[in-house]
N, C-alpha and C. Protein backbone atom coordinates (compact mmCIF):
# COMPACT_ATOMS: atom_id res chain seq x y z
N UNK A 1 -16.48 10.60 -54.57
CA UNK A 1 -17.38 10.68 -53.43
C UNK A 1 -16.61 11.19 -52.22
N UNK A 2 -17.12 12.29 -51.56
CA UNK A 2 -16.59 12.66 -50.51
C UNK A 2 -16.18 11.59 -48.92
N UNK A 3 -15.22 11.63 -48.33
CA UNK A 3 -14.76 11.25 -47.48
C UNK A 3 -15.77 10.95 -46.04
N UNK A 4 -16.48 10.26 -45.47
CA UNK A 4 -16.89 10.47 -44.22
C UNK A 4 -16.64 10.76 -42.95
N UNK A 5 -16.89 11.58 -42.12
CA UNK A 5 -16.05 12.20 -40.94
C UNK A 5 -16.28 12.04 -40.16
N UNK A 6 -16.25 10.35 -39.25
CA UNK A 6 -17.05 10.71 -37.82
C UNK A 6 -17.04 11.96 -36.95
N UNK A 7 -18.02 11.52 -36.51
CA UNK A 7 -18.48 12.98 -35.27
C UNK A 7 -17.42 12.51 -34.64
N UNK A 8 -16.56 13.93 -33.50
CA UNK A 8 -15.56 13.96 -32.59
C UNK A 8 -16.13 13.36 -31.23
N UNK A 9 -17.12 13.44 -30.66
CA UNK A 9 -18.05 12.51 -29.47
C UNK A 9 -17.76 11.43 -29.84
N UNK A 10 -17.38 10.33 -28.85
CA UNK A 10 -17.25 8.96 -28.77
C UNK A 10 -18.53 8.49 -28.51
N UNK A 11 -19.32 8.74 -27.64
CA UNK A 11 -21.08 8.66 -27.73
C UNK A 11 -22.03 8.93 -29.06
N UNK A 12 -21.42 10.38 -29.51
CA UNK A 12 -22.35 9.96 -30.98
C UNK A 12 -22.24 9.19 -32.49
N UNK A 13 -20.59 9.28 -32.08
CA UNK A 13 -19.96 8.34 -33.19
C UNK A 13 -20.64 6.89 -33.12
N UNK A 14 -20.66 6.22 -31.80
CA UNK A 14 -20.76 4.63 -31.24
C UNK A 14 -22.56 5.29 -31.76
N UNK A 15 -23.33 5.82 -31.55
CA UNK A 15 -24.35 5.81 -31.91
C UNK A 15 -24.72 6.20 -33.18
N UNK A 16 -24.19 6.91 -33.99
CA UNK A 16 -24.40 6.58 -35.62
C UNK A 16 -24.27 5.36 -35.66
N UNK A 17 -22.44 5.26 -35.56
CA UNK A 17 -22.58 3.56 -35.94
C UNK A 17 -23.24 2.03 -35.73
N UNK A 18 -24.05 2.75 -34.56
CA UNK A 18 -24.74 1.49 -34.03
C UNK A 18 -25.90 1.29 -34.98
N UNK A 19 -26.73 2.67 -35.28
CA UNK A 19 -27.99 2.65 -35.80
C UNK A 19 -27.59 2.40 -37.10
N UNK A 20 -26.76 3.00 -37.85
CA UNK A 20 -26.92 2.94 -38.90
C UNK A 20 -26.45 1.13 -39.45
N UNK A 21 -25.50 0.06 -39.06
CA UNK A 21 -24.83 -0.91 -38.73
C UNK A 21 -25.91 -1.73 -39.02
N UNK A 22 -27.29 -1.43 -37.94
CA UNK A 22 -28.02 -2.45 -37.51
C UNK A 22 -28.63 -1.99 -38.93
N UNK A 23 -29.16 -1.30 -39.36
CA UNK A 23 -29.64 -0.84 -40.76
C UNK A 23 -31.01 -0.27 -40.08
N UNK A 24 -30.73 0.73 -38.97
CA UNK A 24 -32.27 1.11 -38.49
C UNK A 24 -33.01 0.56 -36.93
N UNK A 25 -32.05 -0.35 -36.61
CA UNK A 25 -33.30 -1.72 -35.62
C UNK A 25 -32.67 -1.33 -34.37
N UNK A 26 -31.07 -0.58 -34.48
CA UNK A 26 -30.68 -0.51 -33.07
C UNK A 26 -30.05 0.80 -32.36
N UNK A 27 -30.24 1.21 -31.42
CA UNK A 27 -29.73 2.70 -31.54
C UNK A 27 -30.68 3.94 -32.15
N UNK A 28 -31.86 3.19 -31.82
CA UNK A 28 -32.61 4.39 -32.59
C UNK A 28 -33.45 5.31 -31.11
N UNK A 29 -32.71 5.45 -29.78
CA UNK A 29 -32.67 6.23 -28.96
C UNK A 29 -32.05 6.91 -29.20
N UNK A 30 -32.24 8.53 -28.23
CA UNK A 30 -31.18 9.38 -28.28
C UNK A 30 -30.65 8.91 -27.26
N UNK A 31 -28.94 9.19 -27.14
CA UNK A 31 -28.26 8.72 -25.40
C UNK A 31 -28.76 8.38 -24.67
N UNK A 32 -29.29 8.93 -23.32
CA UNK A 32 -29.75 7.75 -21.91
C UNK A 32 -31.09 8.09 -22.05
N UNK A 33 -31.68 9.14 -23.17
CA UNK A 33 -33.16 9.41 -23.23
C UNK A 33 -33.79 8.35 -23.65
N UNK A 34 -33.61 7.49 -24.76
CA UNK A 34 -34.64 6.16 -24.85
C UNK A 34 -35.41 7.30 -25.96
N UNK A 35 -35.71 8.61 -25.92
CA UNK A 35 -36.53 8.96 -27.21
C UNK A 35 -36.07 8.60 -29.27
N UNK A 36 -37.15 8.65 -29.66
CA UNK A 36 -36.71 8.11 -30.80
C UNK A 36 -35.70 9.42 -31.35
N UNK A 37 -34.41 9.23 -32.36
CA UNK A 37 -33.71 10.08 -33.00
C UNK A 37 -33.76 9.23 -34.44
N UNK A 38 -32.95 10.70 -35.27
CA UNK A 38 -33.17 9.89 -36.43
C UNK A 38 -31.35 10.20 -36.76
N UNK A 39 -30.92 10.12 -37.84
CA UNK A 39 -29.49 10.63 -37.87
C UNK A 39 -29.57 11.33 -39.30
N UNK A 40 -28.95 12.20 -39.21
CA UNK A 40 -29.07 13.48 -40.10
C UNK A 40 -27.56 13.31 -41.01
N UNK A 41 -27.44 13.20 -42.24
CA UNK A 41 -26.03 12.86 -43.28
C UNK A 41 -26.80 14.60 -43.64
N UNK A 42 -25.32 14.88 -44.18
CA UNK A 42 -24.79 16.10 -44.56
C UNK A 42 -23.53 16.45 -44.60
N UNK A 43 -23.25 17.41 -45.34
CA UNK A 43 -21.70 18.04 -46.05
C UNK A 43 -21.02 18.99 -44.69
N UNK A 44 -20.28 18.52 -44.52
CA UNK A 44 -19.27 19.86 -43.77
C UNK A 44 -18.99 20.51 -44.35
N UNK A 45 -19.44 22.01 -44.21
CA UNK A 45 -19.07 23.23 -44.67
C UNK A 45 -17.61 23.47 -45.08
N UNK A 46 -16.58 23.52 -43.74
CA UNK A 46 -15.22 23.36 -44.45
C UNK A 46 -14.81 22.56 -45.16
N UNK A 47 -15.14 20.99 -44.92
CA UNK A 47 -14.46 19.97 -44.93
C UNK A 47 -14.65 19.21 -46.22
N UNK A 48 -16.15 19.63 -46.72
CA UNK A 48 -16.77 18.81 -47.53
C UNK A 48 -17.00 17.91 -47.84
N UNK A 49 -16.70 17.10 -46.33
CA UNK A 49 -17.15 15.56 -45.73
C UNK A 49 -18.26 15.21 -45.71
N UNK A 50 -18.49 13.79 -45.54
CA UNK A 50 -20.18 13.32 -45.31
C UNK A 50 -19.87 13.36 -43.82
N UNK A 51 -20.41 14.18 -42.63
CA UNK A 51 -21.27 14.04 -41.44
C UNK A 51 -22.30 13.37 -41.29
N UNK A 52 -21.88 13.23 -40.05
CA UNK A 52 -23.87 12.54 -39.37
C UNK A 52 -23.95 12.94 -38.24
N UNK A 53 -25.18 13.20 -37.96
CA UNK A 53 -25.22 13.60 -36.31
C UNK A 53 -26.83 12.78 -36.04
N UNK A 54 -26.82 12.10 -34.69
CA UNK A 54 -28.55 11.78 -34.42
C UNK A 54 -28.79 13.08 -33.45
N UNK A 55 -30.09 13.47 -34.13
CA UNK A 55 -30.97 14.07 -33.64
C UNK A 55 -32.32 13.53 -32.93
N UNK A 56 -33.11 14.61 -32.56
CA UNK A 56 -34.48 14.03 -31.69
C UNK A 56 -35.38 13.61 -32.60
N UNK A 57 -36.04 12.96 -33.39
CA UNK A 57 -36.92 12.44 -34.18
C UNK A 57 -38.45 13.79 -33.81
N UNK A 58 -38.59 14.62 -34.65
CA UNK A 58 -39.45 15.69 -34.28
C UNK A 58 -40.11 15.53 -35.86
N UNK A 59 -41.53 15.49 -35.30
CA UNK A 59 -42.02 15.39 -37.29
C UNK A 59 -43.02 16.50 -36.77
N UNK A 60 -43.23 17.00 -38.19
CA UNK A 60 -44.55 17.69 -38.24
C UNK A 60 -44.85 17.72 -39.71
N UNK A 61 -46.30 16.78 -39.94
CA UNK A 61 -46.52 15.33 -41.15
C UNK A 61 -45.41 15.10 -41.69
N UNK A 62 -45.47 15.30 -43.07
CA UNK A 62 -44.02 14.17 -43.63
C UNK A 62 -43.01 15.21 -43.73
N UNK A 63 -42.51 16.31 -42.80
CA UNK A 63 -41.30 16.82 -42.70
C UNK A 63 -41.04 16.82 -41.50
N UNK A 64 -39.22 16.34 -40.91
CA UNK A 64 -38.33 16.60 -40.01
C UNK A 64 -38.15 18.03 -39.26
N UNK A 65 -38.51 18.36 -38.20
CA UNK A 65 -37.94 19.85 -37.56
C UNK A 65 -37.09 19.42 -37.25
N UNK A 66 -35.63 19.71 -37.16
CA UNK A 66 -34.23 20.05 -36.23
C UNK A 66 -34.16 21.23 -36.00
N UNK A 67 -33.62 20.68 -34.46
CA UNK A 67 -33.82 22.19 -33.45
C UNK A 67 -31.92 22.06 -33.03
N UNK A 68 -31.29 23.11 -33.42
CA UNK A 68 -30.19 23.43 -32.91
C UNK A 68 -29.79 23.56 -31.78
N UNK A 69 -30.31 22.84 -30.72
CA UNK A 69 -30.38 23.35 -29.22
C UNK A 69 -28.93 23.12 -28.41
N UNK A 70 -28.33 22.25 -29.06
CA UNK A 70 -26.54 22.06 -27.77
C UNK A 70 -27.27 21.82 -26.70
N UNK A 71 -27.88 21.76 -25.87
CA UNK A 71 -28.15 21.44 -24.62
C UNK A 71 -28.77 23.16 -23.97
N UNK A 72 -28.98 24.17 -24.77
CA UNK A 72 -28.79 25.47 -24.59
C UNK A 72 -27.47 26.15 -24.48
N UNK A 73 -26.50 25.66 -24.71
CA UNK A 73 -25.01 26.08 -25.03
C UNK A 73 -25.06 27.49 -25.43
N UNK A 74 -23.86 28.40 -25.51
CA UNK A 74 -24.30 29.64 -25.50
C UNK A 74 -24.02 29.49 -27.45
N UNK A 75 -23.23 28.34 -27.70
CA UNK A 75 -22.84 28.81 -29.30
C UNK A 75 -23.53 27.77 -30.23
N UNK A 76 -23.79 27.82 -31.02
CA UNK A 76 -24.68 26.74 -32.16
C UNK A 76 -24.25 25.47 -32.11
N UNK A 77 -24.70 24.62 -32.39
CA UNK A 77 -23.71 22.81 -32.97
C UNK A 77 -23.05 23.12 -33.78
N UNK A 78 -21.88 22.69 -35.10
CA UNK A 78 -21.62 22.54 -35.61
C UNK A 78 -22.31 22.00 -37.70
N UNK A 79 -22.99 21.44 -36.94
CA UNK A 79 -24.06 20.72 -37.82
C UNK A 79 -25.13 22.14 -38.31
N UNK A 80 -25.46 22.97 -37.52
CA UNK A 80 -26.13 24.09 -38.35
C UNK A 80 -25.46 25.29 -39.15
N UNK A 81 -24.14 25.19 -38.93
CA UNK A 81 -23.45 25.70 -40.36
C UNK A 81 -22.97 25.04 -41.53
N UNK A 82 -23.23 23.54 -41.26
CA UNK A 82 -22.68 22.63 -42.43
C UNK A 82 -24.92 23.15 -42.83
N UNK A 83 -25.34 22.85 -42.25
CA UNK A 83 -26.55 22.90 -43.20
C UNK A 83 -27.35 24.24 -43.46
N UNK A 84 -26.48 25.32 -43.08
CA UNK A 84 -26.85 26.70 -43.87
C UNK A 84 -26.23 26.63 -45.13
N UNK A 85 -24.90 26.26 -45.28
CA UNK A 85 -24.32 25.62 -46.43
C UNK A 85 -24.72 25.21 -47.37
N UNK A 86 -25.31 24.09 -46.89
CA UNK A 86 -25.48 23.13 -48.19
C UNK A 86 -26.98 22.03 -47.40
N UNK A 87 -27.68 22.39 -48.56
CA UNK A 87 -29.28 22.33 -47.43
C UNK A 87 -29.62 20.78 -48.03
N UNK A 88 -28.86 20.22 -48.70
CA UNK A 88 -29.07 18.29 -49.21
C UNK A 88 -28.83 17.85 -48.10
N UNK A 89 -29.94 17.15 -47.54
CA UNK A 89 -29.54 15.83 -46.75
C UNK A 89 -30.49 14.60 -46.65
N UNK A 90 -29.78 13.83 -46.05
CA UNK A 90 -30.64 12.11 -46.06
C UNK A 90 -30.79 12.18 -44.37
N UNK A 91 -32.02 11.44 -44.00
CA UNK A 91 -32.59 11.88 -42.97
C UNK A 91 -32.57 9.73 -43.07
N UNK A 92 -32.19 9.60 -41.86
CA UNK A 92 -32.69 7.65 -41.54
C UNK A 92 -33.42 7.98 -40.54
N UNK A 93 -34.85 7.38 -40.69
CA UNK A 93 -35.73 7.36 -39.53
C UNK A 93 -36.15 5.92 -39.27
N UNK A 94 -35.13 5.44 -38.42
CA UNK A 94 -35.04 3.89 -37.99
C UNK A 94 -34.81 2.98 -39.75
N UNK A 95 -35.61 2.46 -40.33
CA UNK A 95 -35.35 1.45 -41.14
C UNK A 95 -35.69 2.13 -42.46
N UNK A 96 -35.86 3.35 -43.17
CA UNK A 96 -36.18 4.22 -43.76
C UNK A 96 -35.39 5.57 -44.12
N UNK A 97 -34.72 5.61 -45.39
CA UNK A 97 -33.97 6.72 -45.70
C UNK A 97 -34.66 7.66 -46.92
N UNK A 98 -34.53 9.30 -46.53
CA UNK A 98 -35.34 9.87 -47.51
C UNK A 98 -33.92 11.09 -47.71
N UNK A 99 -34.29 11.27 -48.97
CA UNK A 99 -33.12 12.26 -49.42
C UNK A 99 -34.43 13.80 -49.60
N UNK A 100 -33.76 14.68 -48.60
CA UNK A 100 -34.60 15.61 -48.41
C UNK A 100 -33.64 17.49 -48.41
N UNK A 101 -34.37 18.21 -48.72
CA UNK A 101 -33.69 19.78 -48.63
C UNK A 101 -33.89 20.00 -47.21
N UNK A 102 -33.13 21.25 -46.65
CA UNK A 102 -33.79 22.10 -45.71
C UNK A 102 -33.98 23.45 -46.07
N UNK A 103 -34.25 23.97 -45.10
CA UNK A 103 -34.47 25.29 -44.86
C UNK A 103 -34.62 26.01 -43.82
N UNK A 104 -33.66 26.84 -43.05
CA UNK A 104 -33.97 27.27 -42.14
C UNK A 104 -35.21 28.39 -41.76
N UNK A 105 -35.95 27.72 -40.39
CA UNK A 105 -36.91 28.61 -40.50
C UNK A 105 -36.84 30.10 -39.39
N UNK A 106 -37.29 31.40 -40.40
CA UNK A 106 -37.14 32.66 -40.52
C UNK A 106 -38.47 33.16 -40.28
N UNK A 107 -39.34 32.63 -40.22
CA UNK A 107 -40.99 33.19 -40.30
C UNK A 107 -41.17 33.21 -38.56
N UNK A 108 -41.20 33.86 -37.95
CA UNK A 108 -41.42 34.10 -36.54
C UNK A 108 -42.55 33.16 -35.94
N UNK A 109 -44.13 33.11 -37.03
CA UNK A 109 -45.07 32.37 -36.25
C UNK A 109 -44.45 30.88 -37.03
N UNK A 110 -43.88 30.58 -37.53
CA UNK A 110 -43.74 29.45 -38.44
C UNK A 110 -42.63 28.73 -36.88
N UNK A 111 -42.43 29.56 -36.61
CA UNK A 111 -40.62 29.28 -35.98
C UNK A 111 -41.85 28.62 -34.40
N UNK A 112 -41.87 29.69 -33.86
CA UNK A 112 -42.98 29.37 -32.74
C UNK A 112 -43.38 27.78 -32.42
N UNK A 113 -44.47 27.92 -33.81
CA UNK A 113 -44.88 26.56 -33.80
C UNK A 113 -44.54 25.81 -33.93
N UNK A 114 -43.26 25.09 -34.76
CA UNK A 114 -42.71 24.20 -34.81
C UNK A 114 -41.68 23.91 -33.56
N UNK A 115 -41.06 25.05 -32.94
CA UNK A 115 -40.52 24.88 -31.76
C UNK A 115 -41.26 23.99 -30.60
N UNK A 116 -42.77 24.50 -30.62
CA UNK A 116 -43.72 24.07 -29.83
C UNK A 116 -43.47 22.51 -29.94
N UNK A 117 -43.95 22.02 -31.27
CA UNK A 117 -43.78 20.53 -31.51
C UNK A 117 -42.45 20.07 -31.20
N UNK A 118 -41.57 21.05 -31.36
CA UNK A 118 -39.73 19.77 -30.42
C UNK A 118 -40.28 19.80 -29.10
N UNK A 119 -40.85 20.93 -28.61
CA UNK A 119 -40.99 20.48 -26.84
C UNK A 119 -41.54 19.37 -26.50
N UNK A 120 -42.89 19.25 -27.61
CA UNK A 120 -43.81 18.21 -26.82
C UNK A 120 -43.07 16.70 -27.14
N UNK A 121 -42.03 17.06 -28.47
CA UNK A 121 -41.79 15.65 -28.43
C UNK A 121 -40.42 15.46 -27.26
N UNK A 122 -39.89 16.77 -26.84
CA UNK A 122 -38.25 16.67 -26.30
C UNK A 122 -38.36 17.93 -25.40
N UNK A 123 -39.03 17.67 -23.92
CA UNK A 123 -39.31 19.23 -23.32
C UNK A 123 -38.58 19.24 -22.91
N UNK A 124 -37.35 19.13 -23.06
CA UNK A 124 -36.11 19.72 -22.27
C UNK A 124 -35.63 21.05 -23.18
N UNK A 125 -36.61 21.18 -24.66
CA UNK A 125 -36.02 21.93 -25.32
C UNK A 125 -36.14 23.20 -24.58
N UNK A 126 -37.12 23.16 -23.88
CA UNK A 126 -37.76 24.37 -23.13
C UNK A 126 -37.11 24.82 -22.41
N UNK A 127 -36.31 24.17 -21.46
CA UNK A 127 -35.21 24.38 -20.94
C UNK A 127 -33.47 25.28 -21.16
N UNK A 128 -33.95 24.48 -22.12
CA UNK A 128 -32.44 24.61 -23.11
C UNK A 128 -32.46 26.15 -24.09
N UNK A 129 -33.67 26.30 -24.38
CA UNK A 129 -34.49 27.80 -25.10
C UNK A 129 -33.90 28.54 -23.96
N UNK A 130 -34.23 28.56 -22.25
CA UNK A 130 -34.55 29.22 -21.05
C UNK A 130 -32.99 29.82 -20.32
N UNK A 131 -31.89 29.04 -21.44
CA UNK A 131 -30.61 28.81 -20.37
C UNK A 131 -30.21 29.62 -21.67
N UNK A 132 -30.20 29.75 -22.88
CA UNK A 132 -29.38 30.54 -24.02
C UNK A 132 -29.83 31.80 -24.27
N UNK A 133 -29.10 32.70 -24.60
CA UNK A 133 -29.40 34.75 -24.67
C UNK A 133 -29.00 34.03 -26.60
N UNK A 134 -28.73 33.07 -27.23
CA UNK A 134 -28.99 32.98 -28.62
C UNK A 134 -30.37 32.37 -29.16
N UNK A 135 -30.63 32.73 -30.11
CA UNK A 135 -31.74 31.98 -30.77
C UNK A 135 -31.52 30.86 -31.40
N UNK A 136 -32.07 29.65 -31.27
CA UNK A 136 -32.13 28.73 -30.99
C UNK A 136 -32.43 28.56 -32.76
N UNK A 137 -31.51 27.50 -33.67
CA UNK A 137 -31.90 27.57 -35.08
C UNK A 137 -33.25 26.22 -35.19
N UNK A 138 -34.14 27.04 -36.13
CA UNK A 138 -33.95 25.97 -35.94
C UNK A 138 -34.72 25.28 -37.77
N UNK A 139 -35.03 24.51 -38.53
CA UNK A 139 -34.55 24.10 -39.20
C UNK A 139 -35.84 22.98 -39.88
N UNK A 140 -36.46 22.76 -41.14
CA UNK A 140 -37.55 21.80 -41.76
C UNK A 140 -36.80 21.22 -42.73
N UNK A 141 -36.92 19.85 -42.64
CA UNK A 141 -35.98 18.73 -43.60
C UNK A 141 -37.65 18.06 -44.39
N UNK A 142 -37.54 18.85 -46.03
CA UNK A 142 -38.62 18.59 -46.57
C UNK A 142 -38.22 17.55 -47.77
N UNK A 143 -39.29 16.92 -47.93
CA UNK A 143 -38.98 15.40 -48.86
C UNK A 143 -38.59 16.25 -50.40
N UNK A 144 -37.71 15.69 -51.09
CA UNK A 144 -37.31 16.60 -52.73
C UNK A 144 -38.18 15.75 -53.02
């Protein structure tokens, strides 16, 4: 079994470990937002570690959108080349773990709309879209 790698953030590390610890009940904010996140397990591309990163809890019905946003950073996260990679991951949404694929989404109106749904749940994405000259990945975590 591969090695686990905390995240290099002392904030998201203390927040995997919090949520995942409590088994779901605690830490299921993002940082000082209070919105729900979920935490995303997956392979590091180089490393071939188990990662985790929490993300914004974005559904659209029973699949996960992740939106690659960095804050609008000019360069990607890290986390969207471990999951162009290798598209297995386990998604914890508070007290609930589903082992799910991705796929990055490539369909222009597909992309649109689901972007739409991170805003309404996280409108800073709008922001963050407004401040980057990159396209923004972004990503459907569907149940296997």
């Amino acid at each position: 079994m591969a090695e686990y790698l905390p995240p290099n953030a002392k904030w998201v590390a203390d927040q995997v470990e919090l949520y995942e610890s409590s088994g779901g009940t605690e830490g299921v904010g993002l940082q000082d937002t209070g919105l729900p996140c979920i935490i995303v397990t997956h392979t590091g591309n180089k490393t071939g570690g188990i990662r985790k990163i929490p993300l914004m809890c974005v559904k659209d019905l029973e699949n996960y959108v992740l939106i690659g946003s960095k804050g609008g950073a000019p360069e990607n996260p890290v986390w969207v080349y471990n999951l162009r990679a290798n598209s297995s991951v386990e998604i914890r949404d508070r007290t609930e773990v589903f082992n799910m694929e991705v796929r990055e989404v490539k369909d222009e109106v597909e992309y649109e709309r689901l972007f739409a749904i991170g805003i309404e749940a996280f409108p800073p994405y709008a922001d963050y879209r407004n401040k980057t000259s990159r396209r923004i990945p972004v990503f459907v975590a569907e149940p296997i």
